[in-house]
N, C-alpha and C. Protein backbone atom coordinates (compact mmCIF):
# COMPACT_ATOMS: atom_id res chain seq x y z
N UNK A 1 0.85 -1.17 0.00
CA UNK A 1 0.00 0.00 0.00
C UNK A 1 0.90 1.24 0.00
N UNK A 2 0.81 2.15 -1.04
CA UNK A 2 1.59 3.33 -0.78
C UNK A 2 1.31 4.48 -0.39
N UNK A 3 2.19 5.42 0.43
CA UNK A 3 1.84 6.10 1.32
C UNK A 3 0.79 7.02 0.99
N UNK A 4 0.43 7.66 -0.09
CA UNK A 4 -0.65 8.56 -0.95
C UNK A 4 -2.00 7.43 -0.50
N UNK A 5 -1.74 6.26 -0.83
CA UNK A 5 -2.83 5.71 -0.47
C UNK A 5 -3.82 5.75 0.68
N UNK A 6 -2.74 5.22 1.86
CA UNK A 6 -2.93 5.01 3.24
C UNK A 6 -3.09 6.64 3.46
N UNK A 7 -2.50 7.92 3.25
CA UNK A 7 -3.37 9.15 3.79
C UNK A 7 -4.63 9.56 3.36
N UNK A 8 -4.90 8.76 2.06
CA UNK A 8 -6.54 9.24 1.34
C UNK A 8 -7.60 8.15 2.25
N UNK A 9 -6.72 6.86 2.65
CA UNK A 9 -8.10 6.29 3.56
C UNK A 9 -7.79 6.82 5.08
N UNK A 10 -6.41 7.58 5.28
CA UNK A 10 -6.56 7.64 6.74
C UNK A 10 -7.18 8.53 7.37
N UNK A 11 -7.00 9.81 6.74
CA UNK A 11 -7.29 11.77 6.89
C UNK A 11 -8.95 11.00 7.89
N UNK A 12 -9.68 10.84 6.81
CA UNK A 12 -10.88 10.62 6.49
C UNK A 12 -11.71 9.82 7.98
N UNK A 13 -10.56 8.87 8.14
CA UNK A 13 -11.33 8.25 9.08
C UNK A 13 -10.61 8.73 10.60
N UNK A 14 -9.70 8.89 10.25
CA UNK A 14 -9.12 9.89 11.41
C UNK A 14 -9.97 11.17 12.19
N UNK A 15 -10.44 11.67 11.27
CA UNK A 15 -11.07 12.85 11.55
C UNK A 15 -12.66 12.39 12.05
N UNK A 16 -13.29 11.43 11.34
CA UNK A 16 -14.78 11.22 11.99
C UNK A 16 -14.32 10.56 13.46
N UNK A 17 -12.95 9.88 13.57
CA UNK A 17 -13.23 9.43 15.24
C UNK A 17 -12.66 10.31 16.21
N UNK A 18 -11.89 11.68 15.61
CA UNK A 18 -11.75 12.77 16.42
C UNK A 18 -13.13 13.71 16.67
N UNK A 19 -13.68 13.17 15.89
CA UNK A 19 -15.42 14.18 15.13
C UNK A 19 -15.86 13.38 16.61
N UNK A 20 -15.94 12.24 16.71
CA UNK A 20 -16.69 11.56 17.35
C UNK A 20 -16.37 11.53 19.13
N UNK A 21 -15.23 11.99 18.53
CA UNK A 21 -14.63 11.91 20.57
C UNK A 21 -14.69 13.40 20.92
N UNK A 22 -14.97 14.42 20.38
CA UNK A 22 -15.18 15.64 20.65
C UNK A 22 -16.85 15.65 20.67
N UNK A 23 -17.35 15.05 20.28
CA UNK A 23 -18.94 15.32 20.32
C UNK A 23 -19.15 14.55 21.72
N UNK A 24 -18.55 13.54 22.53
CA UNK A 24 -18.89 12.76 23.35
C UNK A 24 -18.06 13.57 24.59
N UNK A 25 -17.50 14.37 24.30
CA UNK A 25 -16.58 14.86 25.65
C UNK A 25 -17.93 15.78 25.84
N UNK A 26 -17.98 16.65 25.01
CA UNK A 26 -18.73 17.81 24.76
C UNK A 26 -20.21 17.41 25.74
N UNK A 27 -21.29 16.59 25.08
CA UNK A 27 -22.02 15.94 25.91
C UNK A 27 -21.64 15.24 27.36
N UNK A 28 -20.23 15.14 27.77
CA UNK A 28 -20.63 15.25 28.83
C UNK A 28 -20.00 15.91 29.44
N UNK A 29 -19.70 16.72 29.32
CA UNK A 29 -19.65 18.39 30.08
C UNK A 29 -20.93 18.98 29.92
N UNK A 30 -21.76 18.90 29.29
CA UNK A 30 -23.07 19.48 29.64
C UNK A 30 -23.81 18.57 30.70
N UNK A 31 -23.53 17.47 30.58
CA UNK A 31 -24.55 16.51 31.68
C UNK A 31 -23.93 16.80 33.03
N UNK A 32 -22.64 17.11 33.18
CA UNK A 32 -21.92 17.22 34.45
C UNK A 32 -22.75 18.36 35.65
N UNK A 33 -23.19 19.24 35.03
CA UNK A 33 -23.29 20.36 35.20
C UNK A 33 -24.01 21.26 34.42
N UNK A 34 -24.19 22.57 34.99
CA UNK A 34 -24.90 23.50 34.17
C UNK A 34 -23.77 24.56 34.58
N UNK A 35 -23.73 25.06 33.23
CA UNK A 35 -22.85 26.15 33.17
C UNK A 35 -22.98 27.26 34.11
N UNK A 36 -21.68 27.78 34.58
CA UNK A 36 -22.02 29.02 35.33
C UNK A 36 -22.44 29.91 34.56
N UNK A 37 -23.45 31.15 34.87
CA UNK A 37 -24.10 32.01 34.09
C UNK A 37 -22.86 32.78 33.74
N UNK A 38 -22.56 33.90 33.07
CA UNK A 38 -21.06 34.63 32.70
C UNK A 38 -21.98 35.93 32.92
N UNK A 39 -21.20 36.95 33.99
CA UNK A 39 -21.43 37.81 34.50
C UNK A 39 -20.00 38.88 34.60
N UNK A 40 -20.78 40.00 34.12
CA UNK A 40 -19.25 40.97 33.56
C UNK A 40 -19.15 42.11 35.00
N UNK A 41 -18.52 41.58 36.01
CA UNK A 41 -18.12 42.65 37.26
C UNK A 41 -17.18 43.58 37.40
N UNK A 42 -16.61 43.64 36.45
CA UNK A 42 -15.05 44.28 35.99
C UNK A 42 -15.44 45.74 36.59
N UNK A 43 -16.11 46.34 36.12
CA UNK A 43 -16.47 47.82 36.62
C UNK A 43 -17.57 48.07 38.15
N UNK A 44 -17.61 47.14 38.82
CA UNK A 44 -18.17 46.96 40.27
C UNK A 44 -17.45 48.41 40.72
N UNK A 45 -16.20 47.77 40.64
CA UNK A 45 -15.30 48.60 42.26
C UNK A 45 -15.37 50.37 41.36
N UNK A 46 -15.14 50.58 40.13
CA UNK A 46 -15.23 52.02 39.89
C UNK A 46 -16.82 52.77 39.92
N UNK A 47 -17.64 51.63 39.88
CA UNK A 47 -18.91 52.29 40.11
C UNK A 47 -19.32 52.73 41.42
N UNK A 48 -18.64 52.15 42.40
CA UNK A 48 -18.65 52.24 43.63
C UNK A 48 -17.84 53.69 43.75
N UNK A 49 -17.13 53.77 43.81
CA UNK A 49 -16.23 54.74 43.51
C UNK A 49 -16.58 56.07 43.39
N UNK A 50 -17.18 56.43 41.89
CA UNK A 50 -18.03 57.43 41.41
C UNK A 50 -19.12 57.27 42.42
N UNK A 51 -20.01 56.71 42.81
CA UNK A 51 -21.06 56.97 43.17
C UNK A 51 -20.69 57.69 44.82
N UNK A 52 -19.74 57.25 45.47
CA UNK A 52 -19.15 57.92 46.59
C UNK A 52 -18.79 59.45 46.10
N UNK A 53 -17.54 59.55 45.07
CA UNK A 53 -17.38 60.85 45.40
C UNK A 53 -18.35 61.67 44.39
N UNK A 54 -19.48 61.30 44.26
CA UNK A 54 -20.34 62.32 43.24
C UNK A 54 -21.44 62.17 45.04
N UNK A 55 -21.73 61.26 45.87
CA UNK A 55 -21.94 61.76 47.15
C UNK A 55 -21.90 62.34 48.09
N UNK A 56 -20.14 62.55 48.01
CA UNK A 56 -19.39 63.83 48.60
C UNK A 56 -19.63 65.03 48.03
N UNK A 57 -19.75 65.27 46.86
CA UNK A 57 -19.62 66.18 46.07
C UNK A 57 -21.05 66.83 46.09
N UNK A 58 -22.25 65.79 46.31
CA UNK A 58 -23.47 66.85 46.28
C UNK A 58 -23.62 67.03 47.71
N UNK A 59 -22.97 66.20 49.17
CA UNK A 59 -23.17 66.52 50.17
C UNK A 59 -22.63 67.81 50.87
N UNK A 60 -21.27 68.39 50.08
CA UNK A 60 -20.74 69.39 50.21
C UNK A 60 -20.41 70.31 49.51
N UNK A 61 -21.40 70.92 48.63
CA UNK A 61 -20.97 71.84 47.41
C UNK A 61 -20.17 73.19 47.50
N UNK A 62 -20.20 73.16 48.67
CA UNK A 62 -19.18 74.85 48.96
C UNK A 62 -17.77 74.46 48.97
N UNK A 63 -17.39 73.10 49.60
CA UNK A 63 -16.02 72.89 49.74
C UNK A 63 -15.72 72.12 48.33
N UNK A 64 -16.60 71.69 47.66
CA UNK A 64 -16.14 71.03 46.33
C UNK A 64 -16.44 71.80 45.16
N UNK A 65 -16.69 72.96 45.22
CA UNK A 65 -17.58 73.04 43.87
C UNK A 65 -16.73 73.20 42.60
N UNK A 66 -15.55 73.75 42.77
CA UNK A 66 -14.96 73.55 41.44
C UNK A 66 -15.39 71.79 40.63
N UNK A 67 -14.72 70.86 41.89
CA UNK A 67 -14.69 69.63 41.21
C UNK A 67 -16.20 69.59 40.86
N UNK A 68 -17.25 70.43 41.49
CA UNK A 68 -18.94 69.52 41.04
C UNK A 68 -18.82 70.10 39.29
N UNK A 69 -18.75 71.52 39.31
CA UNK A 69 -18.56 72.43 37.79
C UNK A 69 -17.87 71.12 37.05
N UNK A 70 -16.49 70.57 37.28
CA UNK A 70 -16.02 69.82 36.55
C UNK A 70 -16.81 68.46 35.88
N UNK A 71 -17.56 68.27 36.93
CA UNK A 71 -18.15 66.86 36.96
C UNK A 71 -19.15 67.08 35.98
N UNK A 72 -20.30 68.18 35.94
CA UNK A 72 -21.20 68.52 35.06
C UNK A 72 -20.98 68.95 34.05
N UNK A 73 -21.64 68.12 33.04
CA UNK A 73 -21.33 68.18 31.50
C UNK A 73 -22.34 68.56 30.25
N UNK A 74 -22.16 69.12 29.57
CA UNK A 74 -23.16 69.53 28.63
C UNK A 74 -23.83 68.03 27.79
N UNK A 75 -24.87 68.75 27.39
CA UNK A 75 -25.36 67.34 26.32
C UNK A 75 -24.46 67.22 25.47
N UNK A 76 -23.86 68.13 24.46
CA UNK A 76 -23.02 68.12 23.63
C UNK A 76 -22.16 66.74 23.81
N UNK A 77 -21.28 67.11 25.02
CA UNK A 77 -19.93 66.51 25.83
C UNK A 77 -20.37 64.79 25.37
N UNK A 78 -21.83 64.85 26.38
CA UNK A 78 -22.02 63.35 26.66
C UNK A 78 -22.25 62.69 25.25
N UNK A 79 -22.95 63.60 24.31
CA UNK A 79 -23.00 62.84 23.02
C UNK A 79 -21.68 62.39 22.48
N UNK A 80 -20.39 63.48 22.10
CA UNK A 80 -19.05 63.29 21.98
C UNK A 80 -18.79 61.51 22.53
N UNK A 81 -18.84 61.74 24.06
CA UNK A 81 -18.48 60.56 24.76
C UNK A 81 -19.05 59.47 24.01
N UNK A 82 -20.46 59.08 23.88
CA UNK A 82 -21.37 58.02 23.20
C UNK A 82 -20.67 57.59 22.17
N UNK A 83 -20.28 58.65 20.99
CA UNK A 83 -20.28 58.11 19.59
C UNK A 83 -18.41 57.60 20.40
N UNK A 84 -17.58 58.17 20.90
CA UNK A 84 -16.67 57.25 20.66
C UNK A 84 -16.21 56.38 21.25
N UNK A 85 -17.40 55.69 22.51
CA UNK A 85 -16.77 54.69 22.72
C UNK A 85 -17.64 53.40 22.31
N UNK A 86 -18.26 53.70 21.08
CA UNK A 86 -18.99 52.69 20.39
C UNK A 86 -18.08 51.35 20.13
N UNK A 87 -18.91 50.00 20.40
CA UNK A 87 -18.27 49.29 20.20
C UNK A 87 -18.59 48.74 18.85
N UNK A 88 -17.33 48.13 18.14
CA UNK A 88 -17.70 47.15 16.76
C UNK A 88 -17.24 45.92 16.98
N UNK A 89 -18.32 44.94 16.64
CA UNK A 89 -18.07 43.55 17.08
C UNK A 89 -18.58 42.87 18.28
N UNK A 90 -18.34 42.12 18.15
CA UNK A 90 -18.97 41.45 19.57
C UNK A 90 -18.14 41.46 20.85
């Protein structure tokens, strides 16, 4: 049998019993378990954050007010902001 031969019958069947052992792992990782839900926390701790010192900031407007002026933004601004941090893609 020459070697051209033996790779045209091997590729072929090689691949349906890799086909076949990936479909059977696969099934049972779903039976094991149910997936953890995927939950995006990354921005927890800065939301926390902002929401403190924009707390400070309306609790004390005489000692902060430059920073409150800073903090308040025109519609303009926030539109600016929108269009560029559009995402493309998934």
């Amino acid at each position: 049998m020459s070697p051209v031969m033996l790779l045209q019958l091997g590729m072929p069947v090689a691949m349906a019993i890799s086909g076949l052992v990936a479909w059977r792992v696969s099934r049972r990782t779903k039976r094991d378990g149910e997936l953890p839900a995927w939950r995006d926390d990354s921005l927890d701790d800065w939301r926390r954050e902002q929401a403190a010192e924009y707390e400070r900031a309306r609790g004390d407007p005489a000692s902060s007010g430059r920073r409150l002026e800073e903090s308040v933004r025109t519609g303009a601004e926030k539109e600016m902001d929108e269009r560029r941090q559009s995402r493309i893609g998934g």
